[in-house]
PDB file of N, CA and C in Angstrom:
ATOM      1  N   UNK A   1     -79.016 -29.508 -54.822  1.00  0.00           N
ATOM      2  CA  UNK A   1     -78.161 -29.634 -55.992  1.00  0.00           C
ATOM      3  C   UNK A   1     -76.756 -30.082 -55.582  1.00  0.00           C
ATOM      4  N   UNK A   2     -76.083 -29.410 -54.791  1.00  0.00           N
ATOM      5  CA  UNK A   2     -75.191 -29.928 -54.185  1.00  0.00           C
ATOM      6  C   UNK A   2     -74.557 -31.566 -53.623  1.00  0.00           C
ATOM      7  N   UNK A   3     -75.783 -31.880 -53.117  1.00  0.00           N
ATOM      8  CA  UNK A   3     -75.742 -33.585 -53.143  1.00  0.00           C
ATOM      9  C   UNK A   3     -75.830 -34.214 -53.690  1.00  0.00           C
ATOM     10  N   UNK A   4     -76.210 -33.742 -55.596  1.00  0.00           N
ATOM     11  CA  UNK A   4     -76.094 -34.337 -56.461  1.00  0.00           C
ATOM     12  C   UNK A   4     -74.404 -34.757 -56.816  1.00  0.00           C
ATOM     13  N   UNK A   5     -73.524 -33.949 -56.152  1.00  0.00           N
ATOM     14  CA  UNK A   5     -72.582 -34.142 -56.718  1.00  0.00           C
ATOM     15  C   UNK A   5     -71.967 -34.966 -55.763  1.00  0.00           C
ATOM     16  N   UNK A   6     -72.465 -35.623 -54.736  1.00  0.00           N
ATOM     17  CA  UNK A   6     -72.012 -36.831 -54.160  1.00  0.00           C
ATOM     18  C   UNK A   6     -72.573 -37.938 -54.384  1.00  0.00           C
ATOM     19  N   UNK A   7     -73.513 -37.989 -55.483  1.00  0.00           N
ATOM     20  CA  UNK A   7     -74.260 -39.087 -55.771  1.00  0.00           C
ATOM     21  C   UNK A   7     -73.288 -39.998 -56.932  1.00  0.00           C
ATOM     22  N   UNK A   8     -73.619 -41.406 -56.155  1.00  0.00           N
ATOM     23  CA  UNK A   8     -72.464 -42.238 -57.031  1.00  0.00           C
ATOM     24  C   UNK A   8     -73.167 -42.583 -58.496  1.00  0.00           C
ATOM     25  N   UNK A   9     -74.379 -41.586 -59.006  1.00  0.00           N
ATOM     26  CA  UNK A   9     -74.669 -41.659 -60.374  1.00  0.00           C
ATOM     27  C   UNK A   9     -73.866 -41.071 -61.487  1.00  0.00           C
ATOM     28  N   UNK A  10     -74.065 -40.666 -63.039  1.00  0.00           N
ATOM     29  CA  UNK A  10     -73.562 -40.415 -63.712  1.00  0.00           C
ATOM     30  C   UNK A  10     -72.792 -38.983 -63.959  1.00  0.00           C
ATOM     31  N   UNK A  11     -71.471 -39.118 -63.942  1.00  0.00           N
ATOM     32  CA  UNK A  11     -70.661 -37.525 -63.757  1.00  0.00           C
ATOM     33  C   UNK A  11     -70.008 -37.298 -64.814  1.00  0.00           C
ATOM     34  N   UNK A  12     -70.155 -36.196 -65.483  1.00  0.00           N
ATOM     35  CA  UNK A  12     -69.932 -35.995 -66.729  1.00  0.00           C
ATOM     36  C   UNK A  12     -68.363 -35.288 -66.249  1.00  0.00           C
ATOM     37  N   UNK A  13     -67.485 -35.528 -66.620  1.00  0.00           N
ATOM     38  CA  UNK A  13     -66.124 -35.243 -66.845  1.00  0.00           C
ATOM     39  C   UNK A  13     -65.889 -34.152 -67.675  1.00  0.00           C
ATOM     40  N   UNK A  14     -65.230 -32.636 -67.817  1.00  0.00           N
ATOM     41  CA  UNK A  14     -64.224 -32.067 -68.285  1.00  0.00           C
ATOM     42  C   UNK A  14     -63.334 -32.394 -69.014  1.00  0.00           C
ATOM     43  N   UNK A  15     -62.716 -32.541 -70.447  1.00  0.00           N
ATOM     44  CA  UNK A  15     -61.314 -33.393 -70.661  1.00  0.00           C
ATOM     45  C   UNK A  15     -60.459 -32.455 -70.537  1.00  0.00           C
ATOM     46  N   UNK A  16     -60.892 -30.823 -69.851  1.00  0.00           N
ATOM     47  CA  UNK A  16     -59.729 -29.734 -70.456  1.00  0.00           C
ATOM     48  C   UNK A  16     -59.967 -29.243 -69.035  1.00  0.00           C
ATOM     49  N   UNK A  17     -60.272 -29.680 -67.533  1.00  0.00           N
ATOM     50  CA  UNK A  17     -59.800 -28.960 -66.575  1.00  0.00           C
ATOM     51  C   UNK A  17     -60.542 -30.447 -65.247  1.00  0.00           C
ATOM     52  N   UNK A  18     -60.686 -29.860 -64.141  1.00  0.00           N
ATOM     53  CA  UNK A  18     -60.942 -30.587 -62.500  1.00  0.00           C
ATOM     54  C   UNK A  18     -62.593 -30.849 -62.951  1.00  0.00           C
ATOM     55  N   UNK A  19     -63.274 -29.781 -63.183  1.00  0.00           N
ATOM     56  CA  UNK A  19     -64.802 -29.561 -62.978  1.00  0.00           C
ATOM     57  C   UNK A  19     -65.976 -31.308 -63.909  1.00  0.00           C
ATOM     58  N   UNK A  20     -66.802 -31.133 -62.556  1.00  0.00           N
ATOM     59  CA  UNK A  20     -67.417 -32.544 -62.775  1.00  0.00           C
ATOM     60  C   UNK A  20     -69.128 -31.694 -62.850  1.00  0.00           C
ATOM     61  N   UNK A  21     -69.799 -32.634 -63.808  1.00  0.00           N
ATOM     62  CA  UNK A  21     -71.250 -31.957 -63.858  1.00  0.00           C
ATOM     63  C   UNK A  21     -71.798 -33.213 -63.926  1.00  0.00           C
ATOM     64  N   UNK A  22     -73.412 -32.978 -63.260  1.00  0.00           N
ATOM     65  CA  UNK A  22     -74.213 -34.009 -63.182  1.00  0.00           C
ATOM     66  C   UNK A  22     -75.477 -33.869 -64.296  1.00  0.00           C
ATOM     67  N   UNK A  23     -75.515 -33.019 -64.875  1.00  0.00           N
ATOM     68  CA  UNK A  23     -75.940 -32.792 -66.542  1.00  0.00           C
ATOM     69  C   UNK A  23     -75.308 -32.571 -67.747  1.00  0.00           C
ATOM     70  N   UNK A  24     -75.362 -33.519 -68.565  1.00  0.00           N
ATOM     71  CA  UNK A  24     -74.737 -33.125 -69.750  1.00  0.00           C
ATOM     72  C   UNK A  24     -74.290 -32.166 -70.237  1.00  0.00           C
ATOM     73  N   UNK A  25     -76.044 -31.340 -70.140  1.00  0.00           N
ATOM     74  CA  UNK A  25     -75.843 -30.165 -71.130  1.00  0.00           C
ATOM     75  C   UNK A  25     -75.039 -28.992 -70.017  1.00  0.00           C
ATOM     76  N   UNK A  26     -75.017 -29.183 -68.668  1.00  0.00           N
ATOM     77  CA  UNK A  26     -73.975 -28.321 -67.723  1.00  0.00           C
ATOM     78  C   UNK A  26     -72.775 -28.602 -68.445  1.00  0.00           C
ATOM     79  N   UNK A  27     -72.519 -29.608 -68.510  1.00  0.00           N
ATOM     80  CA  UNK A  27     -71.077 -29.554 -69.700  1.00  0.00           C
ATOM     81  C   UNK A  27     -70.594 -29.232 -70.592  1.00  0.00           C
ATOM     82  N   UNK A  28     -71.527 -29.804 -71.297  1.00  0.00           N
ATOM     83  CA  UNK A  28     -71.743 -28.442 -72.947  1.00  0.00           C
ATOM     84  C   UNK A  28     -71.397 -27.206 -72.844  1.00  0.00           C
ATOM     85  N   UNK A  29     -72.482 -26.607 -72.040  1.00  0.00           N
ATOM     86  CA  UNK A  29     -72.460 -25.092 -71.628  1.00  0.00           C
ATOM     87  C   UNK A  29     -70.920 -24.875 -71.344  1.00  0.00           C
ATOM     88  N   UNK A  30     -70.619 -25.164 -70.399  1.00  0.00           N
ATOM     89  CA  UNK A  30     -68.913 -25.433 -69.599  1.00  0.00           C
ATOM     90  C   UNK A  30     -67.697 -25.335 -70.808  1.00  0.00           C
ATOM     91  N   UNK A  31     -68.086 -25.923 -71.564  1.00  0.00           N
ATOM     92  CA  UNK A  31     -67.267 -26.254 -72.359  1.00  0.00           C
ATOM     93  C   UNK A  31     -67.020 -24.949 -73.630  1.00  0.00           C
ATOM     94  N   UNK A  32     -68.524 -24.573 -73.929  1.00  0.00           N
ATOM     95  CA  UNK A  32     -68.349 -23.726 -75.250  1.00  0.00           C
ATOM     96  C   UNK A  32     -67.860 -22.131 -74.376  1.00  0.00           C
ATOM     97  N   UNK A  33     -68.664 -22.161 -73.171  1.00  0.00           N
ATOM     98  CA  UNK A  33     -68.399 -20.866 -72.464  1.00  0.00           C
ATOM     99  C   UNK A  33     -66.659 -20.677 -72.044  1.00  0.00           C
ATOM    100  N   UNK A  34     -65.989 -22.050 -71.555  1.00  0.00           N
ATOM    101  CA  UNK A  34     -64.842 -21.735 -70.836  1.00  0.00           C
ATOM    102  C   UNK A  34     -63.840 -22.265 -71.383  1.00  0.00           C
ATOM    103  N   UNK A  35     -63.740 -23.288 -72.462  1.00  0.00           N
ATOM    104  CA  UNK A  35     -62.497 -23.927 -73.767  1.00  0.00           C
ATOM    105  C   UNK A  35     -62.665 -23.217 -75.061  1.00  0.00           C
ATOM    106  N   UNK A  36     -63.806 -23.258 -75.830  1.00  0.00           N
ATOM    107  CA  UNK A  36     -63.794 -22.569 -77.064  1.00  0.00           C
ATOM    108  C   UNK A  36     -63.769 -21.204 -76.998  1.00  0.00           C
ATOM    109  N   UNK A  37     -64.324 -20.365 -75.901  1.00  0.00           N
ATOM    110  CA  UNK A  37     -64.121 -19.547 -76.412  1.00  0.00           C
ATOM    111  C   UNK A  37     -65.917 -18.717 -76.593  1.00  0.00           C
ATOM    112  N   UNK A  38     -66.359 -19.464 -77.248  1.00  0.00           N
ATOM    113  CA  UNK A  38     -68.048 -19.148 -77.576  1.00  0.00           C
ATOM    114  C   UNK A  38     -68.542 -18.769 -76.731  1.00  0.00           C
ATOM    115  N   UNK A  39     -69.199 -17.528 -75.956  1.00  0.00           N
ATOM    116  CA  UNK A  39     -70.648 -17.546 -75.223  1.00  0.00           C
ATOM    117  C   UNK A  39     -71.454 -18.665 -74.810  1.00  0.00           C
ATOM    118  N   UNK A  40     -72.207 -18.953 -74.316  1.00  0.00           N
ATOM    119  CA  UNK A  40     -73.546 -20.151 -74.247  1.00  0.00           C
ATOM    120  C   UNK A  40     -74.757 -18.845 -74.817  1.00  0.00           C
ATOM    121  N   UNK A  41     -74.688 -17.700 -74.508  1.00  0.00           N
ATOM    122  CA  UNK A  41     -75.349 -16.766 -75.201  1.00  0.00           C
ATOM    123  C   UNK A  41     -75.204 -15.300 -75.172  1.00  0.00           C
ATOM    124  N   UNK A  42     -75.783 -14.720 -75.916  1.00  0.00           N
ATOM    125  CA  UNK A  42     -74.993 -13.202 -76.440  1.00  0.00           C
ATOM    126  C   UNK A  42     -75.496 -12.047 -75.763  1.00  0.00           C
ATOM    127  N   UNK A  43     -76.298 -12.381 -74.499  1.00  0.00           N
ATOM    128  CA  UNK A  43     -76.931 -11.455 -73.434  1.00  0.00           C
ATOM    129  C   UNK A  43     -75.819 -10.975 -72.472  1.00  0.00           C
ATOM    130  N   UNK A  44     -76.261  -9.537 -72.362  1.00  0.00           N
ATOM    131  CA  UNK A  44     -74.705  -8.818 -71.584  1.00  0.00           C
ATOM    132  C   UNK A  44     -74.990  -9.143 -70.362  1.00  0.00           C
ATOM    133  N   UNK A  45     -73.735  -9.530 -69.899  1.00  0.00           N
ATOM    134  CA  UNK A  45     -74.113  -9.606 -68.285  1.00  0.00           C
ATOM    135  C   UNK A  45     -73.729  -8.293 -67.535  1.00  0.00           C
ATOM    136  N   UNK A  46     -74.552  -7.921 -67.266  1.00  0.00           N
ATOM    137  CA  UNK A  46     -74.358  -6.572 -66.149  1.00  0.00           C
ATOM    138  C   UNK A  46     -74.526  -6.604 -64.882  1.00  0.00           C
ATOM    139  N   UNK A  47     -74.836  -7.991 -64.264  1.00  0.00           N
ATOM    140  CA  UNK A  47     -74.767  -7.611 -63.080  1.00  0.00           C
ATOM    141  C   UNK A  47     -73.518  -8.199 -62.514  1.00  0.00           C
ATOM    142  N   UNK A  48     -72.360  -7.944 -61.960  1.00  0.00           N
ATOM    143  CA  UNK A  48     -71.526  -8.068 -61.097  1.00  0.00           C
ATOM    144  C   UNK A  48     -71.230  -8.105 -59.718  1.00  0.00           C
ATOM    145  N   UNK A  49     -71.021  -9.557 -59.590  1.00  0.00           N
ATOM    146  CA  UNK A  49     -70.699  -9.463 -58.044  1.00  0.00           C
ATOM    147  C   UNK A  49     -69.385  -8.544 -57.257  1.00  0.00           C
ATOM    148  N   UNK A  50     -69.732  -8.131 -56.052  1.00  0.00           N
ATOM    149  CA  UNK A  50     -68.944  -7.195 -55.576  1.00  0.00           C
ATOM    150  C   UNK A  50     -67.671  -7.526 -54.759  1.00  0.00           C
ATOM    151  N   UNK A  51     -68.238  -9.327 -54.602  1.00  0.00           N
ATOM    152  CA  UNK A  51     -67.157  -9.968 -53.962  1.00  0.00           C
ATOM    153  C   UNK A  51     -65.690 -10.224 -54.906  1.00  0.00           C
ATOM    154  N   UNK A  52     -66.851 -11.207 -55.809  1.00  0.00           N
ATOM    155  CA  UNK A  52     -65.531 -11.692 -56.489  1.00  0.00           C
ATOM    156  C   UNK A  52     -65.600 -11.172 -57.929  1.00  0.00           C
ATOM    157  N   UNK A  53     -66.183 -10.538 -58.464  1.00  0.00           N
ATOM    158  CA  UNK A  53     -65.802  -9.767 -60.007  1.00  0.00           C
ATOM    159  C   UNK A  53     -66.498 -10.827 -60.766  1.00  0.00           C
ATOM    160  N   UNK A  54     -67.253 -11.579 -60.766  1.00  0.00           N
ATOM    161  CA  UNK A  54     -68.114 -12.612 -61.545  1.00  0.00           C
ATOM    162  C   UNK A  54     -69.029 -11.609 -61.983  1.00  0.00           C
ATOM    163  N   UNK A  55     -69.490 -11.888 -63.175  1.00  0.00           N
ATOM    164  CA  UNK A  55     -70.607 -11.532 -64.482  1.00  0.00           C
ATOM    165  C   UNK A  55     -71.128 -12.500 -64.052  1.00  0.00           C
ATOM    166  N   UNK A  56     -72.860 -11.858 -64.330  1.00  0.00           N
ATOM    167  CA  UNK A  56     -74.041 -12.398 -64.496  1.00  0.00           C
ATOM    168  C   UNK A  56     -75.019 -12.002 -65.718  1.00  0.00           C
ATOM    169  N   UNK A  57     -75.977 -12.323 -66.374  1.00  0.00           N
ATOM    170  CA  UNK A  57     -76.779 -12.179 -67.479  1.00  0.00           C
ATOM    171  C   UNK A  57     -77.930 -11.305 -66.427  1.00  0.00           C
ATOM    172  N   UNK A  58     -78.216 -12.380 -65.465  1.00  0.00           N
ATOM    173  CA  UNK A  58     -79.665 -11.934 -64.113  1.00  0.00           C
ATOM    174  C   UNK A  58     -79.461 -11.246 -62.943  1.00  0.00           C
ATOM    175  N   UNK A  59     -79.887 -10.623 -62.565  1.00  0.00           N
ATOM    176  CA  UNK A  59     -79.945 -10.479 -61.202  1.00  0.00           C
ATOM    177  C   UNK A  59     -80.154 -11.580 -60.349  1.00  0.00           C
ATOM    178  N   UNK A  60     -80.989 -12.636 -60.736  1.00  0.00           N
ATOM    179  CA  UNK A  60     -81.222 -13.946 -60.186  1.00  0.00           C
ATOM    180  C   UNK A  60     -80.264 -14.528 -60.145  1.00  0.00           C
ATOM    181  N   UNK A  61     -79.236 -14.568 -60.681  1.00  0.00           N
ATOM    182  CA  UNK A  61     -77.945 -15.287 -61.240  1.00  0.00           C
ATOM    183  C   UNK A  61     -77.260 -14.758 -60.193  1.00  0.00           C
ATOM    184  N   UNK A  62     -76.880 -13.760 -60.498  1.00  0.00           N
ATOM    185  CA  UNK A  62     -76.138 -13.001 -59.167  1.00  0.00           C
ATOM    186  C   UNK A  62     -76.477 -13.276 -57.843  1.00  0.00           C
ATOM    187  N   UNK A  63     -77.819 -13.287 -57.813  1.00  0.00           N
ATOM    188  CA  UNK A  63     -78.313 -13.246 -56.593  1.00  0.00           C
ATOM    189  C   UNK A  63     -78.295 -14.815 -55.683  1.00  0.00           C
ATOM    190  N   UNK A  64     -78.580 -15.781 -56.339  1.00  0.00           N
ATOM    191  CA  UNK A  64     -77.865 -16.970 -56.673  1.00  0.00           C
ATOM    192  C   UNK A  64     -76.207 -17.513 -55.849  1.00  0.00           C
ATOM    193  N   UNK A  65     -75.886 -16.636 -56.758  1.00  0.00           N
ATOM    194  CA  UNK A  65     -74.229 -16.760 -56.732  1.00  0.00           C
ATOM    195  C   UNK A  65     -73.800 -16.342 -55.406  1.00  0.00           C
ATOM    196  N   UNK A  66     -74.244 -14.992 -54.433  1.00  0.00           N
ATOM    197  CA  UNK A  66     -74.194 -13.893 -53.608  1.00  0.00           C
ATOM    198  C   UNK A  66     -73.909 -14.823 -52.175  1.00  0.00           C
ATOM    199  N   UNK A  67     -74.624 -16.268 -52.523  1.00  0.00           N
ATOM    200  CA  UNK A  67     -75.259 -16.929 -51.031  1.00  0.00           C
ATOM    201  C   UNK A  67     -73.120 -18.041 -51.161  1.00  0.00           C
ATOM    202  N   UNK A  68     -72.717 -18.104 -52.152  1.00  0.00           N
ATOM    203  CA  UNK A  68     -71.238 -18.613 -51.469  1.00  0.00           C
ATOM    204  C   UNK A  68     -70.395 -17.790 -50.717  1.00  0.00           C
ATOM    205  N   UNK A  69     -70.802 -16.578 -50.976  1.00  0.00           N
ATOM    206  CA  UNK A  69     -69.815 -15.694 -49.960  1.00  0.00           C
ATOM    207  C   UNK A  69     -70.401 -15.162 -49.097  1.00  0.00           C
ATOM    208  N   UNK A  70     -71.885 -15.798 -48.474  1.00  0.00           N
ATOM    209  CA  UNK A  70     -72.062 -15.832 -47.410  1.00  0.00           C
ATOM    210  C   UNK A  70     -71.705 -16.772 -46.013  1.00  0.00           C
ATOM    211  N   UNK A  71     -71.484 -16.371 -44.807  1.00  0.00           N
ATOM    212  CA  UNK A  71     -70.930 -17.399 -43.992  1.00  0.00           C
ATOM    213  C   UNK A  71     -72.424 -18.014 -43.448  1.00  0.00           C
ATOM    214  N   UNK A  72     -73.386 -17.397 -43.639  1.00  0.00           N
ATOM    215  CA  UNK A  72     -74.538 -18.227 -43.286  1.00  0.00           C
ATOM    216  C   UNK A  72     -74.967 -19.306 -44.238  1.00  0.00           C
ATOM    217  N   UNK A  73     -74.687 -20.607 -43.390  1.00  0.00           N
ATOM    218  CA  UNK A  73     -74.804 -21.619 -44.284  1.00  0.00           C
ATOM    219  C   UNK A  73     -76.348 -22.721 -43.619  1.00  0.00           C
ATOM    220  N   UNK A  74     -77.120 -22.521 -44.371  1.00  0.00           N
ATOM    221  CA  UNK A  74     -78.207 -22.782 -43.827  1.00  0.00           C
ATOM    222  C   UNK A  74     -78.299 -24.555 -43.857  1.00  0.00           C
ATOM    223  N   UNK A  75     -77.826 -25.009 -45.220  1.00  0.00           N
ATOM    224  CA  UNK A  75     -77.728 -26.407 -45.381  1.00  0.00           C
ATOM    225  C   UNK A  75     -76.560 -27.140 -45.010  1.00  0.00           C
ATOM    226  N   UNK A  76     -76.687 -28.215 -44.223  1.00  0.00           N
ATOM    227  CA  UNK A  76     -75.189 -28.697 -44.007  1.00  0.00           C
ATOM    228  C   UNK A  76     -75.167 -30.064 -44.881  1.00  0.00           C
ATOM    229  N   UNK A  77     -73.794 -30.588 -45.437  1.00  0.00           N
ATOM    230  CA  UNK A  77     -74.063 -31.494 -46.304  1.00  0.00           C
ATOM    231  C   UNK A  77     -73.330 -32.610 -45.601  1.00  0.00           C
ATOM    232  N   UNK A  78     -73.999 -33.830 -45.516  1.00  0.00           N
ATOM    233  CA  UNK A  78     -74.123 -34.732 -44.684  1.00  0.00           C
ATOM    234  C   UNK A  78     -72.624 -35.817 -45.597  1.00  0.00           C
ATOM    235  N   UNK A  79     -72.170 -35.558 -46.341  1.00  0.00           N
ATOM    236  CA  UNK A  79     -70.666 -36.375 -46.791  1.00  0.00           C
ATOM    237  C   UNK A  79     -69.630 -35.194 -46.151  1.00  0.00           C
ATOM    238  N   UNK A  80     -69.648 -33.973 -46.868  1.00  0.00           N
ATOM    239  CA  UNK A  80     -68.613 -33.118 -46.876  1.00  0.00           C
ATOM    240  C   UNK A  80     -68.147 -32.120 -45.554  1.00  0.00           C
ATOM    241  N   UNK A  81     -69.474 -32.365 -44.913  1.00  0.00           N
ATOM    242  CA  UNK A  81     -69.437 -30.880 -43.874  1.00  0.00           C
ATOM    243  C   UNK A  81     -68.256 -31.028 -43.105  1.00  0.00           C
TER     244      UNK A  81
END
């Protein structure tokens, strides 16, 4: 997923902050969750990361999330590393 975002295909732009998505509807979401104001949906997130205070809906989500504040980096990315 990550190398999607070095791909010189289609990048959906933010008009209200930095953040670039390589799906539309990642934008959408982005947008109603972090400018309007709206949810993307009305499920409590209870799980919390311990690092950084991020809400999750999943444990999967979390669990997900858990592997950036790890220093084991299993993939190296061949533009950025």
């Amino acid at each position: 997923r990550h190398q999607m975002s070095h791909d010189s295909g289609k990048r959906f732009e933010c008009e209200n902050c930095v953040k670039v998505f390589t799906d539309p509807s990642n934008l959408q979401r982005h947008i109603r969750s972090q400018h309007v104001g709206a949810r993307a949906h009305a499920c409590p997130r209870a799980h919390v990361c311990p690092d950084c205070g991020k809400t999750f809906a999943t444990s999967s989500g979390l669990k997900q999330h858990k592997h950036i504040h790890s220093t084991v980096k299993p993939f190296i990315c061949e533009v950025c590393h």
